[in-house]
N, C-alpha and C. Protein backbone atom coordinates (compact mmCIF):
# COMPACT_ATOMS: atom_id res chain seq x y z
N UNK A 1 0.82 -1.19 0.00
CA UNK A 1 0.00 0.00 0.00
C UNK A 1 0.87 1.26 0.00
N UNK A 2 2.42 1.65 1.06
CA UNK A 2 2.68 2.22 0.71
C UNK A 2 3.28 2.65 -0.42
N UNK A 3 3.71 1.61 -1.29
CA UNK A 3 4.07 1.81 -2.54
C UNK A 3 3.54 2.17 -3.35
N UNK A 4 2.01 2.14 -3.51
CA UNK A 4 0.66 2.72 -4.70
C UNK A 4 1.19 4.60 -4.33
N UNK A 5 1.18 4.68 -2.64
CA UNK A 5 0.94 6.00 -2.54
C UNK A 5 2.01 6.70 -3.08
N UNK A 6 3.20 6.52 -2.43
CA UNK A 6 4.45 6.69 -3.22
C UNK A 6 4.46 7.25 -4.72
N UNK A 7 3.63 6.08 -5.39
CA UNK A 7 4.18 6.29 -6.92
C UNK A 7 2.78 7.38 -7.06
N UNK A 8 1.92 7.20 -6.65
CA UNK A 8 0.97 8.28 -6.80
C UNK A 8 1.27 9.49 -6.38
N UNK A 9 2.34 9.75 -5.86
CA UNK A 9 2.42 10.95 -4.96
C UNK A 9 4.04 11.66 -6.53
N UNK A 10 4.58 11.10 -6.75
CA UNK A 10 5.54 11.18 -7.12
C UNK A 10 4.85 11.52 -8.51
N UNK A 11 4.02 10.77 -9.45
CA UNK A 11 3.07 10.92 -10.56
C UNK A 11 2.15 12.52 -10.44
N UNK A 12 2.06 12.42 -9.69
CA UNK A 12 1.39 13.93 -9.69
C UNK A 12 1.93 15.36 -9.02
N UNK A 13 3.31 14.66 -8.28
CA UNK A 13 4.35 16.19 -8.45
C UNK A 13 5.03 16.26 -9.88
N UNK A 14 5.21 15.03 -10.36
CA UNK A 14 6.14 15.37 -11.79
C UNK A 14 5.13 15.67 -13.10
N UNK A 15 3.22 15.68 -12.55
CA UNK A 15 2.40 15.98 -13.56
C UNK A 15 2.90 17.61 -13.94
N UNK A 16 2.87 18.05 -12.15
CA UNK A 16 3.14 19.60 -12.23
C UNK A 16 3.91 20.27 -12.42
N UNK A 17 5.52 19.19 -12.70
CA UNK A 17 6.53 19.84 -12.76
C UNK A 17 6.61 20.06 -14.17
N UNK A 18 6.05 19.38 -14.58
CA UNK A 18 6.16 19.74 -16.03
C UNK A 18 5.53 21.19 -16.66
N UNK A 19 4.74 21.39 -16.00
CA UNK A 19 4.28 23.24 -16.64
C UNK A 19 5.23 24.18 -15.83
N UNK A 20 5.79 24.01 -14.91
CA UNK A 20 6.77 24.90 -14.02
C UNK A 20 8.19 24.76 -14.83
N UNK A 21 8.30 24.01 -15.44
CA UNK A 21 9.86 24.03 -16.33
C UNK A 21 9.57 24.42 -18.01
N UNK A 22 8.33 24.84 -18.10
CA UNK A 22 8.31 25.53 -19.06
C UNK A 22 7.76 24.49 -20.60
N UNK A 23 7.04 23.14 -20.24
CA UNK A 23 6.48 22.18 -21.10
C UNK A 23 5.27 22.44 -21.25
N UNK A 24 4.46 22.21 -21.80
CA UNK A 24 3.06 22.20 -22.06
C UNK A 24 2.58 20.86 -22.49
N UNK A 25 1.51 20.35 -22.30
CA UNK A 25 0.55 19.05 -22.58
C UNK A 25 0.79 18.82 -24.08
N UNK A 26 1.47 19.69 -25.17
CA UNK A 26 1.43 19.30 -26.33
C UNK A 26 3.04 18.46 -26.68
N UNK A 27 3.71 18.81 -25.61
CA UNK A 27 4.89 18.32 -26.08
C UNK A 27 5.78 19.42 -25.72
N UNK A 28 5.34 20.25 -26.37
CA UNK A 28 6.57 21.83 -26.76
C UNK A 28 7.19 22.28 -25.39
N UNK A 29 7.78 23.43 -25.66
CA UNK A 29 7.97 23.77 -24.66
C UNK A 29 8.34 25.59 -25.08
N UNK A 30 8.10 26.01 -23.34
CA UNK A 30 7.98 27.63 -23.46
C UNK A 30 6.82 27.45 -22.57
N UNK A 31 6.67 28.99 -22.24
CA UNK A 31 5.39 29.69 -21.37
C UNK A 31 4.49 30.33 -22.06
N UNK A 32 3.20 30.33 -22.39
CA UNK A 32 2.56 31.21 -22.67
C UNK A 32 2.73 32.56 -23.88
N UNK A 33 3.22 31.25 -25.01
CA UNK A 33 3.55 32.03 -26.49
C UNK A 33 5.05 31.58 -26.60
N UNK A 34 4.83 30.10 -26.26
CA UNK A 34 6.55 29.84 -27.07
C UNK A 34 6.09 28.84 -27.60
N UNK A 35 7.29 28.36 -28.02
CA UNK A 35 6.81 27.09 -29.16
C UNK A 35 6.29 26.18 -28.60
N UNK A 36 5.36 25.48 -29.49
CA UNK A 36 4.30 24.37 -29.20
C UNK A 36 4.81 23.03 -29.66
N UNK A 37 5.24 23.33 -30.78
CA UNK A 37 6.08 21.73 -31.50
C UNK A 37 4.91 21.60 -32.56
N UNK A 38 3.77 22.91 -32.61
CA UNK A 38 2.93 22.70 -34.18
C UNK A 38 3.39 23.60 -35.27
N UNK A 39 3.88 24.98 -34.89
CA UNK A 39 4.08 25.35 -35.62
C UNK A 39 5.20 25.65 -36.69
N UNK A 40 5.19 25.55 -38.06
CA UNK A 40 6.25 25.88 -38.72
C UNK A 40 6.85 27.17 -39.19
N UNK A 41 7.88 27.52 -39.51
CA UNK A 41 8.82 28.75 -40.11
C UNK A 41 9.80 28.28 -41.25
N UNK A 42 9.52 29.18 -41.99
CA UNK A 42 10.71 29.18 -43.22
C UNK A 42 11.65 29.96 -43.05
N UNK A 43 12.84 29.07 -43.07
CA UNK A 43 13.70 30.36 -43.05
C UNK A 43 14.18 31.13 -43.79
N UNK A 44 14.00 32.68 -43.23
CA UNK A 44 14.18 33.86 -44.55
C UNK A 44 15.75 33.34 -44.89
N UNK A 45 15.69 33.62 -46.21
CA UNK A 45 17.14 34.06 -46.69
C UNK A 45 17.18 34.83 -47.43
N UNK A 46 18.22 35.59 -47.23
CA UNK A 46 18.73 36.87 -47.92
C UNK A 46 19.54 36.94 -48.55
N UNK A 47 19.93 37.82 -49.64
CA UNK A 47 20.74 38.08 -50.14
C UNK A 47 22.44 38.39 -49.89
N UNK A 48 23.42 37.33 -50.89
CA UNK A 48 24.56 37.81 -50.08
C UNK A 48 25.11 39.44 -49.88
N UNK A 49 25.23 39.52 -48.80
CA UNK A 49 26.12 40.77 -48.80
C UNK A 49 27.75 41.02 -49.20
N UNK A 50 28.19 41.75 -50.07
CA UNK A 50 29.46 42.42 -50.72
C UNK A 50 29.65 42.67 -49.22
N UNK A 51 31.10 42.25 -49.09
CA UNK A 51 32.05 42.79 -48.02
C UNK A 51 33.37 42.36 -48.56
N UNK A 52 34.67 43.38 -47.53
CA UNK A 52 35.60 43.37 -48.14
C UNK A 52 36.49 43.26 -46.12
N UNK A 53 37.39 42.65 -46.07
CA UNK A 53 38.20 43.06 -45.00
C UNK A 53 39.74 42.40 -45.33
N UNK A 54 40.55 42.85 -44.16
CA UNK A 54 41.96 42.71 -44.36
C UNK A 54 43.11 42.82 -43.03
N UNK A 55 43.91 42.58 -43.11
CA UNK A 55 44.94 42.75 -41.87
C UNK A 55 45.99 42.47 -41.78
N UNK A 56 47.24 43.30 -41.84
CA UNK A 56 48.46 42.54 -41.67
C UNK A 56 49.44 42.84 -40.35
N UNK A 57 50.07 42.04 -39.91
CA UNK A 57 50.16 42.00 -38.38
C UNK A 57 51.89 41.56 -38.10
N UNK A 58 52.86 42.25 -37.97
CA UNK A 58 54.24 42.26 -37.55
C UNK A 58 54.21 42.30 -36.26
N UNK A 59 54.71 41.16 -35.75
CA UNK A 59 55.22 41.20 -34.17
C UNK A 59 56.74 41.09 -33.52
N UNK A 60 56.76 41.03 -32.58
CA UNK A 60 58.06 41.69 -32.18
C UNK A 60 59.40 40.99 -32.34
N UNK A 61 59.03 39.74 -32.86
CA UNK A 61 60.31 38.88 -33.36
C UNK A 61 60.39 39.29 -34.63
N UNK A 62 59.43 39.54 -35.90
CA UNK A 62 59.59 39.98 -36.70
C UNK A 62 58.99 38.67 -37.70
N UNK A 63 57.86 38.27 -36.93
CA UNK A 63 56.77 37.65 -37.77
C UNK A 63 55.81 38.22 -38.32
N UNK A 64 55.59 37.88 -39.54
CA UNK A 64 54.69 38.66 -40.96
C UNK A 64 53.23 37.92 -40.65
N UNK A 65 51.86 37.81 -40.71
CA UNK A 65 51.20 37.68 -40.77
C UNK A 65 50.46 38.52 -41.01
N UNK A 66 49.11 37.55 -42.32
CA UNK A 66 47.87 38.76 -43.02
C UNK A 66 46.99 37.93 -43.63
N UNK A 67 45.93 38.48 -43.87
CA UNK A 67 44.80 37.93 -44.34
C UNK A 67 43.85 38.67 -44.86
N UNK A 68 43.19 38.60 -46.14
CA UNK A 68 42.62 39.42 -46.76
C UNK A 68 41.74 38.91 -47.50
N UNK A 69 40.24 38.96 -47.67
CA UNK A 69 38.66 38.91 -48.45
C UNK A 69 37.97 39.78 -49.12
N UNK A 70 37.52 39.47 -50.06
CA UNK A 70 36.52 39.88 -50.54
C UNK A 70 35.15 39.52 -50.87
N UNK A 71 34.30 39.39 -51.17
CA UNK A 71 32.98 38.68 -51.39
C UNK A 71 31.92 39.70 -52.16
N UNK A 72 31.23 39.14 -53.05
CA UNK A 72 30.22 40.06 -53.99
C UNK A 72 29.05 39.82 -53.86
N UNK A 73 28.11 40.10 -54.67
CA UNK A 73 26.80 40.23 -54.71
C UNK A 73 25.96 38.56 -54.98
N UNK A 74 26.94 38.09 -55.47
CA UNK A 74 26.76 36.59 -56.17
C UNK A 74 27.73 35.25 -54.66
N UNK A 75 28.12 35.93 -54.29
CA UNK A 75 28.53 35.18 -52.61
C UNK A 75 30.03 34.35 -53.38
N UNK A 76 31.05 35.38 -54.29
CA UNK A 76 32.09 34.40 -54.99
C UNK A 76 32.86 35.30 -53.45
N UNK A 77 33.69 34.49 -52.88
CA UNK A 77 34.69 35.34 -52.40
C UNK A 77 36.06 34.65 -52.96
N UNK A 78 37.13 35.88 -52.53
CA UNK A 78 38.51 35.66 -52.77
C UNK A 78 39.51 36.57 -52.45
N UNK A 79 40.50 35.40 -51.84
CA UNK A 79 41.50 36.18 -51.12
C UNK A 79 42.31 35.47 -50.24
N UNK A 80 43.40 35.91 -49.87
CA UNK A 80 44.61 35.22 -49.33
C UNK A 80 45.08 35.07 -48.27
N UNK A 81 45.76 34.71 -47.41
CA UNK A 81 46.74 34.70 -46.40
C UNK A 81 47.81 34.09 -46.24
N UNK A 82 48.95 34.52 -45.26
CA UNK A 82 49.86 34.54 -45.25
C UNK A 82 50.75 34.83 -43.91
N UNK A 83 52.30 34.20 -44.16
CA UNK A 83 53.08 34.30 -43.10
C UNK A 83 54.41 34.16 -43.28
N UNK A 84 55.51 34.74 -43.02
CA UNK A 84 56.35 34.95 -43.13
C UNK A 84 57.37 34.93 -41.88
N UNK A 85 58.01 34.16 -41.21
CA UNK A 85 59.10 34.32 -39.60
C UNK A 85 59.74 34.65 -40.06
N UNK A 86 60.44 35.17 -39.17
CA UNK A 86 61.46 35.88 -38.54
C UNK A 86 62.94 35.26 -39.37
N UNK A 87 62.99 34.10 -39.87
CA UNK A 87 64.30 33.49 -40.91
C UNK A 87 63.81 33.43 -42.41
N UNK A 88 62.78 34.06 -42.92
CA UNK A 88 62.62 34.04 -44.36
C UNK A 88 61.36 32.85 -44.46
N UNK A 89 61.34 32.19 -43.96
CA UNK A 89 60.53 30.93 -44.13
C UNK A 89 58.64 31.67 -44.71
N UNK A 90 58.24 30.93 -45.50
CA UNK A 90 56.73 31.59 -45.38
C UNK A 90 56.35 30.93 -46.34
N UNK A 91 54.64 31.33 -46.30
CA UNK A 91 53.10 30.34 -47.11
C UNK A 91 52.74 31.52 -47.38
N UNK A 92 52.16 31.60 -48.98
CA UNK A 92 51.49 32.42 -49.23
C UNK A 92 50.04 31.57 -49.84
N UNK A 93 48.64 31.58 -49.16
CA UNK A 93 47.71 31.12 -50.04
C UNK A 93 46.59 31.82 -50.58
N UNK A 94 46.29 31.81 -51.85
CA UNK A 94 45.40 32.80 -52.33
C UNK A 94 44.18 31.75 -53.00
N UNK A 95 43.09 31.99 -52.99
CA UNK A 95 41.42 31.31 -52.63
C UNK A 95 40.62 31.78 -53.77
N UNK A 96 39.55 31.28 -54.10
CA UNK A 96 38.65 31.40 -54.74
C UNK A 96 37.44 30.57 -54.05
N UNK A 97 36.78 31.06 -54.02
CA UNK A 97 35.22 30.16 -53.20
C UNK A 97 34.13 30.90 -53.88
N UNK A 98 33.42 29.95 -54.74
CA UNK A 98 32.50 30.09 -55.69
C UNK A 98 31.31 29.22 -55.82
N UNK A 99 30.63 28.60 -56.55
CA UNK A 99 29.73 27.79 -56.93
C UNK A 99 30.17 26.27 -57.42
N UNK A 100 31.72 27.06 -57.93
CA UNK A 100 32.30 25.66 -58.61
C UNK A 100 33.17 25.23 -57.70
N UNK A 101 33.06 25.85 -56.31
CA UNK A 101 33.79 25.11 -55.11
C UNK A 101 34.86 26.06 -54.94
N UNK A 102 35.75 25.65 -53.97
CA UNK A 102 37.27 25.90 -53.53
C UNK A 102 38.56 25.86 -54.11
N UNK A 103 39.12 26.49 -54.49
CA UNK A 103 40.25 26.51 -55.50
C UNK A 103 41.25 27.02 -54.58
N UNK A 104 42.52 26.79 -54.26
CA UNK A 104 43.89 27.72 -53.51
C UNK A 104 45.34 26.77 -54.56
N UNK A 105 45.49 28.44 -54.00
CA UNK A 105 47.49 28.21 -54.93
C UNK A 105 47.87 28.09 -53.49
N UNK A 106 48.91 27.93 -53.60
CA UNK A 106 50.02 28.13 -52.51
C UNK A 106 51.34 28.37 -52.87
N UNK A 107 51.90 29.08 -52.41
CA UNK A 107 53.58 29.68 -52.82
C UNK A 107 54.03 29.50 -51.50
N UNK A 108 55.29 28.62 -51.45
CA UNK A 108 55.89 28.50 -50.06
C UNK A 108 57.20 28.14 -50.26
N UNK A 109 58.15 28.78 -49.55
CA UNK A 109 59.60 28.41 -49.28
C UNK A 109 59.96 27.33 -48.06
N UNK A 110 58.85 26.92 -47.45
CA UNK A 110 59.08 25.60 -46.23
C UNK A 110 60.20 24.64 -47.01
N UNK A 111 60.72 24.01 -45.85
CA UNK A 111 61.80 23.47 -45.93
C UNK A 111 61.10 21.81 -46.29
N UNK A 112 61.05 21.16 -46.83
CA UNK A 112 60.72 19.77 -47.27
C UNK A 112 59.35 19.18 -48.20
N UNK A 113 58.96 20.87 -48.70
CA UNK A 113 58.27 20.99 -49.64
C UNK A 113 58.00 20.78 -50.73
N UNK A 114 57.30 20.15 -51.83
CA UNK A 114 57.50 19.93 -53.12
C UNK A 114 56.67 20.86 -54.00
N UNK A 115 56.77 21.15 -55.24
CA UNK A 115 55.72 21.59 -56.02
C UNK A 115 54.89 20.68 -56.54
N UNK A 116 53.35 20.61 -56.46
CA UNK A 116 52.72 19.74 -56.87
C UNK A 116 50.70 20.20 -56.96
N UNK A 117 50.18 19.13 -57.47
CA UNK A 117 48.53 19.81 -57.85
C UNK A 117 47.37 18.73 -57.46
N UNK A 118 47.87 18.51 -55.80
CA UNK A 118 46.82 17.83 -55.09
C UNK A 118 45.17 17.99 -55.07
N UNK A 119 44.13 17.26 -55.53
CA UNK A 119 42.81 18.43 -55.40
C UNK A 119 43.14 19.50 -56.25
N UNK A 120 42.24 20.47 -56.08
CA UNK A 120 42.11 21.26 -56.96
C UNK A 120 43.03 22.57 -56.38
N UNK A 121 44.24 22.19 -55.69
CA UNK A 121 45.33 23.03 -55.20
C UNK A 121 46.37 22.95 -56.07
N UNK A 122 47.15 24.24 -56.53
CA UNK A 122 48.33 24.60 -57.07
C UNK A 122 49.19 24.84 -56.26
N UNK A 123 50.14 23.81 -55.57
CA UNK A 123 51.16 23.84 -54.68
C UNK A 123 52.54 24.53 -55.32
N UNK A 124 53.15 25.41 -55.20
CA UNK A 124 54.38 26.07 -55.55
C UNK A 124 55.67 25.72 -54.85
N UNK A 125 56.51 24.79 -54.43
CA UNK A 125 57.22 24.97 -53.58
C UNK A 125 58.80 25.33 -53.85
N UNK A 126 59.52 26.23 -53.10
CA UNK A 126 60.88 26.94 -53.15
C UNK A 126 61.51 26.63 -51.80
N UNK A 127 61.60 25.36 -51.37
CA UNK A 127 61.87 25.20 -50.01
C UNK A 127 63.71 25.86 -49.77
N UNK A 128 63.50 26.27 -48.26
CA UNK A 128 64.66 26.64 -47.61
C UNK A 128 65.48 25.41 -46.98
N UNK A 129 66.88 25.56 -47.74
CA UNK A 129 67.46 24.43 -47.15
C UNK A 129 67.87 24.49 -46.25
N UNK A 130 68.34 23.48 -45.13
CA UNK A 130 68.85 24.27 -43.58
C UNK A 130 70.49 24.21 -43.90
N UNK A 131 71.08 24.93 -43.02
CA UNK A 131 72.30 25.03 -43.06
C UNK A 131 73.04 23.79 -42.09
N UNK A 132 73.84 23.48 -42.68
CA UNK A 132 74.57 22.16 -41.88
C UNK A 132 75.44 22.55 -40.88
N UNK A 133 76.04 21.73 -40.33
CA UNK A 133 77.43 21.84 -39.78
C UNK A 133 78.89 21.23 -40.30
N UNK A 134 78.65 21.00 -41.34
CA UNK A 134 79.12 19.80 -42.31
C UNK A 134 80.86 19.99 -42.03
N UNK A 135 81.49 19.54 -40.82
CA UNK A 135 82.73 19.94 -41.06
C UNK A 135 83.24 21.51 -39.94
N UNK A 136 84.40 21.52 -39.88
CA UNK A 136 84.43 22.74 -38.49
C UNK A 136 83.98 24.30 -38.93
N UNK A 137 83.31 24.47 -38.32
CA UNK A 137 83.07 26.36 -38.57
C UNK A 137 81.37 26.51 -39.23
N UNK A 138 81.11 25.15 -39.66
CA UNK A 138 79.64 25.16 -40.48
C UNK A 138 78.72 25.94 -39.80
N UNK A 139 77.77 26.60 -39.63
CA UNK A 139 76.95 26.72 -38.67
C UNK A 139 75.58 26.63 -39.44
N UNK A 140 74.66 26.31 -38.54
CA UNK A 140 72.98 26.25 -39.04
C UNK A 140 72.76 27.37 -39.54
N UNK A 141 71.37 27.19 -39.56
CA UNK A 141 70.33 28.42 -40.13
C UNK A 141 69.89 28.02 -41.46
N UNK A 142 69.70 28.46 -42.48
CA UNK A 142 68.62 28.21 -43.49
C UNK A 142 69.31 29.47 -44.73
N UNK A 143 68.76 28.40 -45.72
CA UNK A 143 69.30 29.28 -47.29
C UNK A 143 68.25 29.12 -47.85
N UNK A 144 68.08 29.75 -48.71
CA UNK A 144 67.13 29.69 -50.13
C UNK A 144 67.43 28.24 -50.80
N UNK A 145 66.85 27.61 -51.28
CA UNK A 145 67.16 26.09 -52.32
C UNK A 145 66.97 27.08 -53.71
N UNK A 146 67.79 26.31 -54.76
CA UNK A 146 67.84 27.01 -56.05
C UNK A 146 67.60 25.54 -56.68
N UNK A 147 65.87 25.58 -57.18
CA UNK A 147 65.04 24.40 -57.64
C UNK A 147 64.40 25.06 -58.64
């Protein structure tokens, strides 16, 4: 017997808890003008908006970083970014994003790089060779490769 009451007692605080957390008898949920779970919406869409932005950013070691967009009336954007440290090393990639998809070049002097046309990417590569020690007096650091 005490178990009927129990579950009866427990059945009709969680009847009520349910309009106090914001449910209603239909399912939905909200208070008094929120959603029900009947009604539908389309969602507006609008037209793309033309925008343009940009940024290039030197910090105190004497790292190059930038990035730059455009976008039109037709939602093509295009535009690049980039980086450059402090030893010459750097990626340059420039974009196209259109209808007919994603297109990027890339121009880069990284060190173990190849030139090549993975996907619909134009890889450029001019990798930096490192400097050896090859022998007394050698010291590191990095050269241009002549490829």
């Amino acid at each position: 017997m005490f178990k009927l009451v129990a579950v009866l007692v427990c059945t009709a605080a969680l009847a009520g808890a349910g309009d106090l957390a914001g449910y209603d008898a239909d399912g939905g949920y909200g208070a008094d003008g929120g959603y029900d779970g009947h009604e539908h919406h389309e969602n507006e869409i609008y037209a793309p908006q033309p925008y343009k932005f940009g940024y290039e950013i030197i910090d105190e070691y004497g790292n190059k970083q930038s990035r730059h967009e455009v976008s039109d009336e037709h939602n093509t954007k295009k535009g690049s970014y980039s980086f450059t440290d402090a030893h010459g090393i750097s990626r340059r990639v420039e974009y196209v994003a259109d209808s007919h998809g994603f297109r990027a070049t890339i121009h880069t002097n990284e060190p173990g790089t190849t030139s090549s046309h993975p996907a619909a990417v134009h890889y450029f590569a001019n990798p930096i060779s490192y400097g050896g020690g090859g022998g007394g007096g050698g010291g590191g650091g990095y050269e241009f490769g002549h490829h």
